[in-house]
Protein backbone atom coordinates (compact mmCIF):
# COMPACT_ATOMS: atom_id res chain seq x y z
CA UNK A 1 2.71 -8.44 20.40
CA UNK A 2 6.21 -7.45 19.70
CA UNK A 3 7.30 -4.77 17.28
CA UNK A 4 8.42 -8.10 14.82
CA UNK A 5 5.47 -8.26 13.15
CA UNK A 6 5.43 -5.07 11.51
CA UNK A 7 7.97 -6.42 9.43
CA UNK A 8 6.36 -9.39 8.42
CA UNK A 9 5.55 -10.12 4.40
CA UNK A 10 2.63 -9.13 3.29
CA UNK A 11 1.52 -12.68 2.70
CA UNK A 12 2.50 -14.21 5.85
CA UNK A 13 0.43 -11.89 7.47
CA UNK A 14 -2.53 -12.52 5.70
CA UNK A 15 -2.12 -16.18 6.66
CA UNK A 16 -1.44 -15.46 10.00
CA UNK A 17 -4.82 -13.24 10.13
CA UNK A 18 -7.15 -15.75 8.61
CA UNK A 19 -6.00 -18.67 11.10
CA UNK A 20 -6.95 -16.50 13.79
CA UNK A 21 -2.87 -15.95 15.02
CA UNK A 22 -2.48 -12.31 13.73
CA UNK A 23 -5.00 -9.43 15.23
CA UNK A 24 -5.44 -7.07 12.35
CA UNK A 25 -6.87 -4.65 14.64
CA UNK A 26 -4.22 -5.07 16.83
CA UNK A 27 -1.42 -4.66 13.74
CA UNK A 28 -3.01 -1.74 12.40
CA UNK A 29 -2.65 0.12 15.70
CA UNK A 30 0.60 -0.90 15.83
CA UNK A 31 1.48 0.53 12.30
CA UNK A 32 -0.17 3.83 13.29
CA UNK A 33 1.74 4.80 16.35
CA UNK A 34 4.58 3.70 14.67
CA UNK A 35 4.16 5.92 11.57
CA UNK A 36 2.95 9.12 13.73
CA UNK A 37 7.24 9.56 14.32
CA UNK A 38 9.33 10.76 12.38
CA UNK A 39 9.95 8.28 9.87
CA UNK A 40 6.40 7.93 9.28
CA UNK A 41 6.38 11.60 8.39
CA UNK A 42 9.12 10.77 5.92
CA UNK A 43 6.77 8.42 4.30
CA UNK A 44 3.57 9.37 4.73
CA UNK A 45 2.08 12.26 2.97
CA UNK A 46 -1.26 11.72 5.35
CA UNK A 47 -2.59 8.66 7.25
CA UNK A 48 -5.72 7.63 6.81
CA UNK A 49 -6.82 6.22 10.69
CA UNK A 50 -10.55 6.30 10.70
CA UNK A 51 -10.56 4.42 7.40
CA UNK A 52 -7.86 1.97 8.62
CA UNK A 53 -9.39 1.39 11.69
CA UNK A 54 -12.94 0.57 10.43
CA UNK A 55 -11.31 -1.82 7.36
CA UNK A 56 -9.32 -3.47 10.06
CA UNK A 57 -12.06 -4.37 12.37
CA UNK A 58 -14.61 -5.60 9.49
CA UNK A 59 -11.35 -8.31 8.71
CA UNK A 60 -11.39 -9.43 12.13
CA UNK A 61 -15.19 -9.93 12.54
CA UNK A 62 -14.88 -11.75 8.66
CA UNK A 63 -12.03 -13.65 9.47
CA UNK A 64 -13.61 -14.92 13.27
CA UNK A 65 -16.34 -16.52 10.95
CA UNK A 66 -14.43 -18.33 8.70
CA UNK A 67 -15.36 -15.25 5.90
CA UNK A 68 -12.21 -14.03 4.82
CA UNK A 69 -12.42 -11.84 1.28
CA UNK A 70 -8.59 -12.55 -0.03
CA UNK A 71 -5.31 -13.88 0.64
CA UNK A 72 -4.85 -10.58 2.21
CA UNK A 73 -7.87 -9.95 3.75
CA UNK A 74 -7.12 -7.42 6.97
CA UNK A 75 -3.39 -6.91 5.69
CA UNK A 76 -2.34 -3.10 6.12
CA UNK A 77 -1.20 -1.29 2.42
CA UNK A 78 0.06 2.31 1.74
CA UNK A 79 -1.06 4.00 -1.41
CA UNK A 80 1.02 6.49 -3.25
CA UNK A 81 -0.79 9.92 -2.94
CA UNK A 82 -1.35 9.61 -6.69
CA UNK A 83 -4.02 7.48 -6.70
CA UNK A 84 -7.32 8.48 -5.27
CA UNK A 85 -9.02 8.13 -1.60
CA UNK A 86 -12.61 8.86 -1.00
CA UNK A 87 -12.47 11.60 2.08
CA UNK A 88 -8.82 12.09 2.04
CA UNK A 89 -6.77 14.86 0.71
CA UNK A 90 -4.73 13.66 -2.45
CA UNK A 91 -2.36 16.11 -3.99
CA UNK A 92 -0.21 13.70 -6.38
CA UNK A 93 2.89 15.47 -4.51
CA UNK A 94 2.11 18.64 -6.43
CA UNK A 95 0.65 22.36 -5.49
CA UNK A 96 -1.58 21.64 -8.59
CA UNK A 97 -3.55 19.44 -6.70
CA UNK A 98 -3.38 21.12 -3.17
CA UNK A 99 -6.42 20.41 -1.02
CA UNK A 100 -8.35 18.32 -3.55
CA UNK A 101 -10.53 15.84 -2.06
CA UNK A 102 -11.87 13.11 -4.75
CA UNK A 103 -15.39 12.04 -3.94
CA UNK A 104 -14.94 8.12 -4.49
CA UNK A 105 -11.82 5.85 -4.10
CA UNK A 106 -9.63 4.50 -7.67
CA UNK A 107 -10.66 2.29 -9.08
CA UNK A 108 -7.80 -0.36 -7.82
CA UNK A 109 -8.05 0.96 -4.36
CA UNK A 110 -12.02 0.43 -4.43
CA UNK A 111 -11.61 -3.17 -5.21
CA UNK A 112 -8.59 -3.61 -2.98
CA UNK A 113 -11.04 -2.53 -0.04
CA UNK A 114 -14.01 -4.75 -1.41
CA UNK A 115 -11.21 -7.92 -1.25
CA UNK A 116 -10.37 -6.83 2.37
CA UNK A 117 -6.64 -4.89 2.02
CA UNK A 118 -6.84 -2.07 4.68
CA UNK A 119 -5.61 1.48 3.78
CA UNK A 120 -3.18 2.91 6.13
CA UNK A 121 -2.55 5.80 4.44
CA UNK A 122 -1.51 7.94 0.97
CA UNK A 123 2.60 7.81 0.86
CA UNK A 124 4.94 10.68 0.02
CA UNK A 125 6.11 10.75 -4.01
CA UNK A 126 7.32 13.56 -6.47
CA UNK A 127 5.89 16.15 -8.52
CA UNK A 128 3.51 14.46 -10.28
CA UNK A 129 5.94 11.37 -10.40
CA UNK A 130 8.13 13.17 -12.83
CA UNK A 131 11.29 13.19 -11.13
CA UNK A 132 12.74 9.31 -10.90
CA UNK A 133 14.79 9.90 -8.33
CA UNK A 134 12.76 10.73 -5.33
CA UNK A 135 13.66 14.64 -4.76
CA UNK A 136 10.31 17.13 -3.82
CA UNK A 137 11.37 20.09 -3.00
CA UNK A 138 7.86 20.73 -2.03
CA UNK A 139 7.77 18.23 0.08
CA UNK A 140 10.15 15.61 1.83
CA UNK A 141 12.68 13.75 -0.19
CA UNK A 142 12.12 9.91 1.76
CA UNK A 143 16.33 9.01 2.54
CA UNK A 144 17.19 5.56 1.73
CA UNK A 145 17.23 2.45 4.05
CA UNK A 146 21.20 2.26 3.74
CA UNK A 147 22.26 5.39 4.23
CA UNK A 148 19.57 8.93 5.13
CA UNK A 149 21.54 10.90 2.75
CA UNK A 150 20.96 9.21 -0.35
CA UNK A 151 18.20 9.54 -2.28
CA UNK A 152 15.35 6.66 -2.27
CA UNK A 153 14.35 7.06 -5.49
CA UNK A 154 10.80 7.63 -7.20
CA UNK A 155 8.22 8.88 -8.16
CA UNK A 156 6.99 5.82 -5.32
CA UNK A 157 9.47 6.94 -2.97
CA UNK A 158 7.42 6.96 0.53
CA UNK A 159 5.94 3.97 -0.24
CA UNK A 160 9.14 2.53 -1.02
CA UNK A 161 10.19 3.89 2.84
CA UNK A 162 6.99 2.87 4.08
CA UNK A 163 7.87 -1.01 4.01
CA UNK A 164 11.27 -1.07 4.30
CA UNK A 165 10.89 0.70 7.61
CA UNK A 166 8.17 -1.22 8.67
CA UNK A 167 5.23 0.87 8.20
CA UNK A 168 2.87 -1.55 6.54
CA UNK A 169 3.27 -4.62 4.65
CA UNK A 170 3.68 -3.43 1.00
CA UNK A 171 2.91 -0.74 -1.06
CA UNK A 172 0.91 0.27 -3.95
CA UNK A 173 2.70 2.88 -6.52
CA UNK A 174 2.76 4.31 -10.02
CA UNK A 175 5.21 2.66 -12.20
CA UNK A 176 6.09 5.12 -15.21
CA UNK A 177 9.32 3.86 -16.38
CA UNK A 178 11.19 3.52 -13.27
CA UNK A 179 9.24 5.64 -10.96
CA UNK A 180 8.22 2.24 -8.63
CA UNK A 181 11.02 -0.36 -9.77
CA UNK A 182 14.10 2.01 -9.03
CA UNK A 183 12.68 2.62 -5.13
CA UNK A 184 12.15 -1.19 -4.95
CA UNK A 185 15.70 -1.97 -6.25
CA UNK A 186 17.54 0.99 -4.45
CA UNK A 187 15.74 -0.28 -0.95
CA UNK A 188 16.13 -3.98 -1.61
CA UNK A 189 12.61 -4.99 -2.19
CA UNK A 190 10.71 -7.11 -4.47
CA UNK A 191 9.04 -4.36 -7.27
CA UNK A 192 6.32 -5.89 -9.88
CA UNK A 193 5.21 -3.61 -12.69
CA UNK A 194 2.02 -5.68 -14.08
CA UNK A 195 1.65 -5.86 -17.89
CA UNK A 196 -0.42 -2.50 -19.34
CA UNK A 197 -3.92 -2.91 -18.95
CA UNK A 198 -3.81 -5.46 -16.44
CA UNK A 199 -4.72 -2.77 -13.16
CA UNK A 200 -7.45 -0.07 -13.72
CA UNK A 201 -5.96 3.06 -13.66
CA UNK A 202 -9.76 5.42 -12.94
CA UNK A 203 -9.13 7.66 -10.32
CA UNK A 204 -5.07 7.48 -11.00
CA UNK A 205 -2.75 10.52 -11.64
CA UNK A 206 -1.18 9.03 -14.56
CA UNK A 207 1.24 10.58 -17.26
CA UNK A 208 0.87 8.18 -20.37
CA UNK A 209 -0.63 5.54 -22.15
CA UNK A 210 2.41 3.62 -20.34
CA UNK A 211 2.03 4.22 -16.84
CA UNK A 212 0.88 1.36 -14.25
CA UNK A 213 0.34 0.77 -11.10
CA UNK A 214 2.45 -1.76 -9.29
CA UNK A 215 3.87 -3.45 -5.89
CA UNK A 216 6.43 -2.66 -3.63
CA UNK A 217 6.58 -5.32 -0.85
CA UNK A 218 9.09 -8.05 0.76
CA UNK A 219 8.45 -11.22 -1.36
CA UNK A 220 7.49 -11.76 -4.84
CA UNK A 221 4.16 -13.88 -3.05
CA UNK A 222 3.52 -10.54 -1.63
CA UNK A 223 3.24 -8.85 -5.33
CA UNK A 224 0.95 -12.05 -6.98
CA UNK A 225 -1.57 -11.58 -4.09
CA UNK A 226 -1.60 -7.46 -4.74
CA UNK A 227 -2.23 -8.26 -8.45
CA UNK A 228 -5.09 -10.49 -7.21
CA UNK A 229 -6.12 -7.62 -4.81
CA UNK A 230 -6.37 -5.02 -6.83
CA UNK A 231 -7.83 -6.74 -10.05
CA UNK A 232 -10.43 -8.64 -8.03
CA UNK A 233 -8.54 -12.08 -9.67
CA UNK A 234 -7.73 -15.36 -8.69
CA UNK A 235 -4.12 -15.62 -6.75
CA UNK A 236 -1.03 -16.46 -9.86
CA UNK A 237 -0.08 -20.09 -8.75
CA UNK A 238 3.86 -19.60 -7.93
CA UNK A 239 4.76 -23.56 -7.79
CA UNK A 240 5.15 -24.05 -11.23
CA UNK A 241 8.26 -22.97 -12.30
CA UNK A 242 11.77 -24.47 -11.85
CA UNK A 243 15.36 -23.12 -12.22
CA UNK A 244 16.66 -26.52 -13.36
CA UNK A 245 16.86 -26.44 -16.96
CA UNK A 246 14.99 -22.95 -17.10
CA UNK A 247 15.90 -21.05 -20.30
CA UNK A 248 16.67 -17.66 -19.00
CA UNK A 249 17.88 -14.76 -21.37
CA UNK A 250 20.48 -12.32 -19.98
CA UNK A 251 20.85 -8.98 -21.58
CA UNK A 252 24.16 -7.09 -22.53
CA UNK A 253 25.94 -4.12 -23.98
CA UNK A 254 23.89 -0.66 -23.56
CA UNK A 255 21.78 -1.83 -20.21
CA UNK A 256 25.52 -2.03 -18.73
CA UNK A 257 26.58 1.32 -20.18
CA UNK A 258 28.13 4.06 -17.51
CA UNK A 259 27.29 0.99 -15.11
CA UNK A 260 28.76 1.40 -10.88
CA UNK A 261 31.23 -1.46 -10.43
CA UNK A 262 29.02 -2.85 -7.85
CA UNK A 263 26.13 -3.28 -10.18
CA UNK A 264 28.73 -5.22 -12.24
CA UNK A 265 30.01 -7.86 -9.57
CA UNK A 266 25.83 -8.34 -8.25
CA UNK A 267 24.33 -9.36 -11.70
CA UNK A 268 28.02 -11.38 -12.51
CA UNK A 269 27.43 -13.16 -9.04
CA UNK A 270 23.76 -13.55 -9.41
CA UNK A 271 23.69 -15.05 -12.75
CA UNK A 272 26.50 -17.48 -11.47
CA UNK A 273 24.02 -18.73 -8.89
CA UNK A 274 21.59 -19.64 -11.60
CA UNK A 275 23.74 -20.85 -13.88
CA UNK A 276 24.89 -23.14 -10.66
CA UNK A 277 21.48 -24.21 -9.51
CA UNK A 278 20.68 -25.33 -13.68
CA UNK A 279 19.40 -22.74 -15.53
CA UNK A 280 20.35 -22.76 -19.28
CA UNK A 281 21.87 -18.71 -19.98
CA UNK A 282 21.91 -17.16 -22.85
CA UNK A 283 23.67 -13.79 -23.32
CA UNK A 284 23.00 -11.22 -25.82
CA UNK A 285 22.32 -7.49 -27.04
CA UNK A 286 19.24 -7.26 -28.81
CA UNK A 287 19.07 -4.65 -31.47
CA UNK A 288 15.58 -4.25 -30.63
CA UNK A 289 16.00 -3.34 -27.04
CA UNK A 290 18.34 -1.01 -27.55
CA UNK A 291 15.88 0.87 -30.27
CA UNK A 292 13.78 1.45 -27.36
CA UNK A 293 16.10 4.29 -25.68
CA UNK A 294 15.40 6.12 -28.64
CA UNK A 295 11.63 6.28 -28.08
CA UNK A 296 11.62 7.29 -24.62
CA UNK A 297 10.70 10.82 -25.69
CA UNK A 298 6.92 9.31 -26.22
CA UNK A 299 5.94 8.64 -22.58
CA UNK A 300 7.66 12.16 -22.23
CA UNK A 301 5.68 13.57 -24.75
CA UNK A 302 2.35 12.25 -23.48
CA UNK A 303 2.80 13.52 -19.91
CA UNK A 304 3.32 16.95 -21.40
CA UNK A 305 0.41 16.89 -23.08
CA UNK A 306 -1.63 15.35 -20.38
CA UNK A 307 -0.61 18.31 -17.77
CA UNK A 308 0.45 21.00 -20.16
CA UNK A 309 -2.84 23.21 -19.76
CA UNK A 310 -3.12 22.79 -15.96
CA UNK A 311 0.91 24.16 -15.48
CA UNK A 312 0.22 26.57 -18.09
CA UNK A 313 -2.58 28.01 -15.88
CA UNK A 314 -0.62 27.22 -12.60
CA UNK A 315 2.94 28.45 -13.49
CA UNK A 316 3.59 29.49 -9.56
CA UNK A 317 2.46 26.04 -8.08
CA UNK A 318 5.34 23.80 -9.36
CA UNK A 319 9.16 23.95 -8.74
CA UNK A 320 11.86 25.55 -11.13
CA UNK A 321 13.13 21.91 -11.62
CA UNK A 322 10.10 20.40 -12.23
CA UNK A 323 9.36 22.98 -14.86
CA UNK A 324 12.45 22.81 -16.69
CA UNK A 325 11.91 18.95 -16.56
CA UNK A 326 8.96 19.54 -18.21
CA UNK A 327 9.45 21.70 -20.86
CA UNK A 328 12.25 19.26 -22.12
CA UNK A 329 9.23 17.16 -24.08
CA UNK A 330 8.13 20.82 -25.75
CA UNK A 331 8.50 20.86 -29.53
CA UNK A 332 7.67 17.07 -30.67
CA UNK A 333 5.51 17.25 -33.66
CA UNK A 334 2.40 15.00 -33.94
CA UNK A 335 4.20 13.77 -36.97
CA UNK A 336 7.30 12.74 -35.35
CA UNK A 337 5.12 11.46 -32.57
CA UNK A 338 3.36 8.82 -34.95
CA UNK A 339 6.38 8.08 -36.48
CA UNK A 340 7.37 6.87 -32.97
CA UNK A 341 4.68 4.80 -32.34
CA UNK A 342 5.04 2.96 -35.71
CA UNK A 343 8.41 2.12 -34.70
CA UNK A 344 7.59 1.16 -31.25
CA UNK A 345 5.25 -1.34 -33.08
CA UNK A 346 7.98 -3.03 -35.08
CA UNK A 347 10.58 -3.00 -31.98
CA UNK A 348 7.80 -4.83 -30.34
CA UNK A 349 7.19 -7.30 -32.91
CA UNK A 350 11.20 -7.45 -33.27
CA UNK A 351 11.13 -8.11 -29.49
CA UNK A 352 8.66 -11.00 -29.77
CA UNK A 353 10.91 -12.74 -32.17
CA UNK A 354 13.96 -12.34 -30.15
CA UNK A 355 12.31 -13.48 -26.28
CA UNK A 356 10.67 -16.49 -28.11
CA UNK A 357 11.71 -20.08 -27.17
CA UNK A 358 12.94 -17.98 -23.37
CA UNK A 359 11.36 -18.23 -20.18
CA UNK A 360 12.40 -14.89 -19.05
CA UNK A 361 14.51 -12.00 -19.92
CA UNK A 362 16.86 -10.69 -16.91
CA UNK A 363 18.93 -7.43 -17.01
CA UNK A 364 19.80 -5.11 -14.10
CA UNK A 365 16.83 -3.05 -12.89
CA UNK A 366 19.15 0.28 -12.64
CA UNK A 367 22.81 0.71 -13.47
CA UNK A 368 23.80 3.07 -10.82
CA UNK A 369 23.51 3.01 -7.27
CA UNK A 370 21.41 6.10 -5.40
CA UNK A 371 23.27 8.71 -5.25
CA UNK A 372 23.29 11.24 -2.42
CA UNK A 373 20.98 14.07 -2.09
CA UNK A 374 23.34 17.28 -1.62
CA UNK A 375 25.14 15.90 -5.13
CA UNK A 376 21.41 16.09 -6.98
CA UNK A 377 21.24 19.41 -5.93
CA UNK A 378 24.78 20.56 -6.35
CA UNK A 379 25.07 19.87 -10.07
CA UNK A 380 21.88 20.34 -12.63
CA UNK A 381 23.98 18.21 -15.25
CA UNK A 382 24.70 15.50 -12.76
CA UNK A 383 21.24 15.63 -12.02
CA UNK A 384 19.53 14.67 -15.43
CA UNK A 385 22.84 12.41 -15.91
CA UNK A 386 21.22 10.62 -12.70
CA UNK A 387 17.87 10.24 -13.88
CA UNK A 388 18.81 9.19 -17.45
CA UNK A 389 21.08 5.97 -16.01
CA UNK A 390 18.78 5.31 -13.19
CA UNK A 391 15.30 4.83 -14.94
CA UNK A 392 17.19 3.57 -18.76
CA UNK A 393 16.27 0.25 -18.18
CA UNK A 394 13.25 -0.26 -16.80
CA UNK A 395 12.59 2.77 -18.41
CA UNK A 396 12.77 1.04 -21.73
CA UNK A 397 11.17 -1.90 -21.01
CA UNK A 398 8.37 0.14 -19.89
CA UNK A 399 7.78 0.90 -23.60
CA UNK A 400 7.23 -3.46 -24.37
CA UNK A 401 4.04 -3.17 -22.25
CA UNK A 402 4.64 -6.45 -20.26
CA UNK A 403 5.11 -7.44 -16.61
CA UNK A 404 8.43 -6.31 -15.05
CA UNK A 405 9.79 -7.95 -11.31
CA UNK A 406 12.90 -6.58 -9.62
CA UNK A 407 14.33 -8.78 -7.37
CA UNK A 408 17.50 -8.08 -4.71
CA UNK A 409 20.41 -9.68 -5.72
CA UNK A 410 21.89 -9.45 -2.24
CA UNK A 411 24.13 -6.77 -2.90
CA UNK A 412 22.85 -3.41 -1.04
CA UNK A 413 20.97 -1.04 -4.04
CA UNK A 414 21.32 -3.41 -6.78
CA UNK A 415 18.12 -5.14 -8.24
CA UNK A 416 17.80 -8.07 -10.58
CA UNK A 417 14.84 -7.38 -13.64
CA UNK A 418 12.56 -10.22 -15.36
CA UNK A 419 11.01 -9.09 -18.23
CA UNK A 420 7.99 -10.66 -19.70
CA UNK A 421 5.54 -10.09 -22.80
CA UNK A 422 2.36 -9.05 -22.78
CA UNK A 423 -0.26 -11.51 -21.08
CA UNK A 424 2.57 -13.05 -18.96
CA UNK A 425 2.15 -11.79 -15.75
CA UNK A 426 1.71 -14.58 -14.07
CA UNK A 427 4.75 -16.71 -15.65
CA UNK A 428 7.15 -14.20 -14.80
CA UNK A 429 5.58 -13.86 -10.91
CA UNK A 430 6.19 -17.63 -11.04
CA UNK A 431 10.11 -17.84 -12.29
CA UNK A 432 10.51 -15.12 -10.06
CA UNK A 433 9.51 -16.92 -6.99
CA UNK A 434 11.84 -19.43 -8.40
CA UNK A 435 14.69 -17.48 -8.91
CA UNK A 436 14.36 -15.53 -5.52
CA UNK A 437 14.27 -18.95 -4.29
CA UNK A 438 17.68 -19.65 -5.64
CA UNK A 439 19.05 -16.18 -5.06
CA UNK A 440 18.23 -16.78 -1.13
């Protein structure tokens, strides 16, 4: 077995595995001595070998009989260390949580198992998956494919590492307004953000009400048979959808604000491509999406409250930046709170009025590139300025509560959005396939 199939998709593998041409056994070994080096230490917050091992070899006897659980039945997945293993440590990258040991797996990662995915291990992510960029000072700050001394970005960062370097075939993150889609985009990878409510969150390390988890992998096939995975569904059928004569809605003004050049030229160059292989564009600035940047404050505000008590208590077990991070969401009235989520009810029925009669909704995942780690820690100011453009617009589509797919656009660090509503997971998995299709 050569060292190519670690980088294999996620669903290629599986297919491989269940006609008998892939050893998951074998693959699984493969990915361990692998990640015991260095870069898996840059990933990996702690493997989990025993587990991985045993899941592995229960595939292979399945699979010999014809018995296969899933698509990806025997295919190896990292979990960000948010999300909770039975027997393993999981600390949510935070002092707060140092040394606890949950009794019984997530919810998502329980059923995962049940359908046959094999846990390698619990990746590296931030402080609670606060900071959007991928910096732990507690920790290891994961460097970026292109270049080790840029950031990766995060929360999801190690498990955005962990498949770009080959460590296992995709990853499983938290995706809290940027905290999974920014690694994705910044590492050239397929992200998918499921619509709210679509993945149980039990035994997650969540924020707020709009926190997910979601998909970090090579292909968008890869993300529809995760959804399927971890929801114990049916696989999305991706054959349905065709660029020609797609109606495709491009988004303008404020998700291009402060934007790097290079963003610029990708999405002008990508939507040329579609526009070339027959999709019908439409451009435009909705009022209502811009509305949304103004109620970011109530995901902000709900994470306060959510770990407010246990910092309060623990005021020594979290960094100086993550605490002055935090205390930026102190002082929001209940009042002005509610008054928020009124308004993000009318922006969402706005929103409906202005997608309708569209297929999908495209905008750049983030406007800026990742920028380098000595500069994040250089300037405080250039710092929040950082996480404010990077997570903006994902950020803000976060607050719709439907699906979300980054996509490379071919240009190093720049990823290409679909947004969906509510309920439309699978239609937006489906154009996507199509448009990656025409992308190349």
């Amino acid at each position: 077995m050569t060292t190519s199939t670690r980088y294999l998709p996620a669903a290629e593998q599986g297919r491989l595995i269940a006609a008998g041409m892939l050893d998951p056994v074998a693959q699984v070994e493969l990915y361990l001595e692998t990640a015991a080096g260095r870069d898996g230490r840059m990933a990996f917050a702690r493997l989990t070998p025993n587990r991985a091992r045993f899941e592995a070899m229960a595939a292979r006897t399945r699979t010999k009989v014809g018995q296969g659980r899933s698509a990806l039945d025997g295919v190896a997945i990292s979990w960000m260390d948010a999300v909770d293993s039975a027997g393993a440590v999981t600390e949510a990258g935070s002092r707060l949580f140092s040394g606890h040991v949950p009794a019984r797996d997530a919810r998502a990662l329980q059923q995962a198992s049940a359908a046959g995915g094999v846990c390698l291990g619990k990746t590296q992510m931030t402080e609670l998956g606060l900071d959007l960029l991928g910096v732990n000072a507690l920790s290891v700050t994961p460097p970026n494919r292109h270049d080790p001394s840029l950031v990766t970005g995060g929360g999801a960062s190690g498990g955005a590492l962990s498949v770009t370097l080959g460590l296992c075939a995709m990853a499983v993150g938290l995706e809290n307004g940027g905290g999974l889609l920014v690694p994705a985009a910044w590492n050239d990878l397929v992200g998918f953000r499921p619509g709210l409510g679509r993945v149980p969150l039990a035994g997650v390390a969540t924020g707020s009400q709009f926190d997910t988890l979601g998909f970090m992998a090579r292909r968008v096939e890869d993300c529809a048979q995760g959804l399927a995975l971890v929801e114990n569904g049916k696989l999305p059928d991706l054959r349905g959808a065709d660029i020609s004569g797609a109606r495709l809605l491009v988004l303008e003004g404020g998700v291009f604000d402060d934007a790097d050049p290079a963003c610029l030229e990708a999405m002008s160059r990508a939507i040329g491509r579609l526009a070339k292989a027959g999709a019908k564009i439409t451009v435009q600035s909705p009022k209502a999406f811009e509305a949304l940047k103004r109620l970011r404050f109530l995901a902000q505000t709900e994470f306060h409250a959510r770990w407010q008590q246990r910092v309060r208590e623990n005021p020594l077990k979290v960094t100086p930046d993550f605490l002055r991070a935090f205390e930026a969401a102190v002082g929001v009235s209940a009042d002005v709170y509610l008054q928020g989520l009124a308004q993000l009810h009318a922006v969402r029925q706005d929103w409906r009025g202005v997608v309708a009669g569209y297929d999908v909704v495209l905008m750049p995942t983030a406007a800026s590139l990742a920028p380098s780690y000595d500069s994040l820690l250089i300037d405080q100011d250039f710092f929040r300025s950082q996480q404010q453009l990077a997570s903006r617009n994902v950020g803000s589509a976060a607050l719709l509560g439907g699906p979300v797919l980054t996509l490379p656009t071919g240009r190093d660090m720049v990823g290409l959005s679909l947004l969906g509503l509510p309920g439309e997971d699978e239609k937006v998995l489906c154009f996507g396939a199509a448009i990656e299709a025409a992308l190349g």
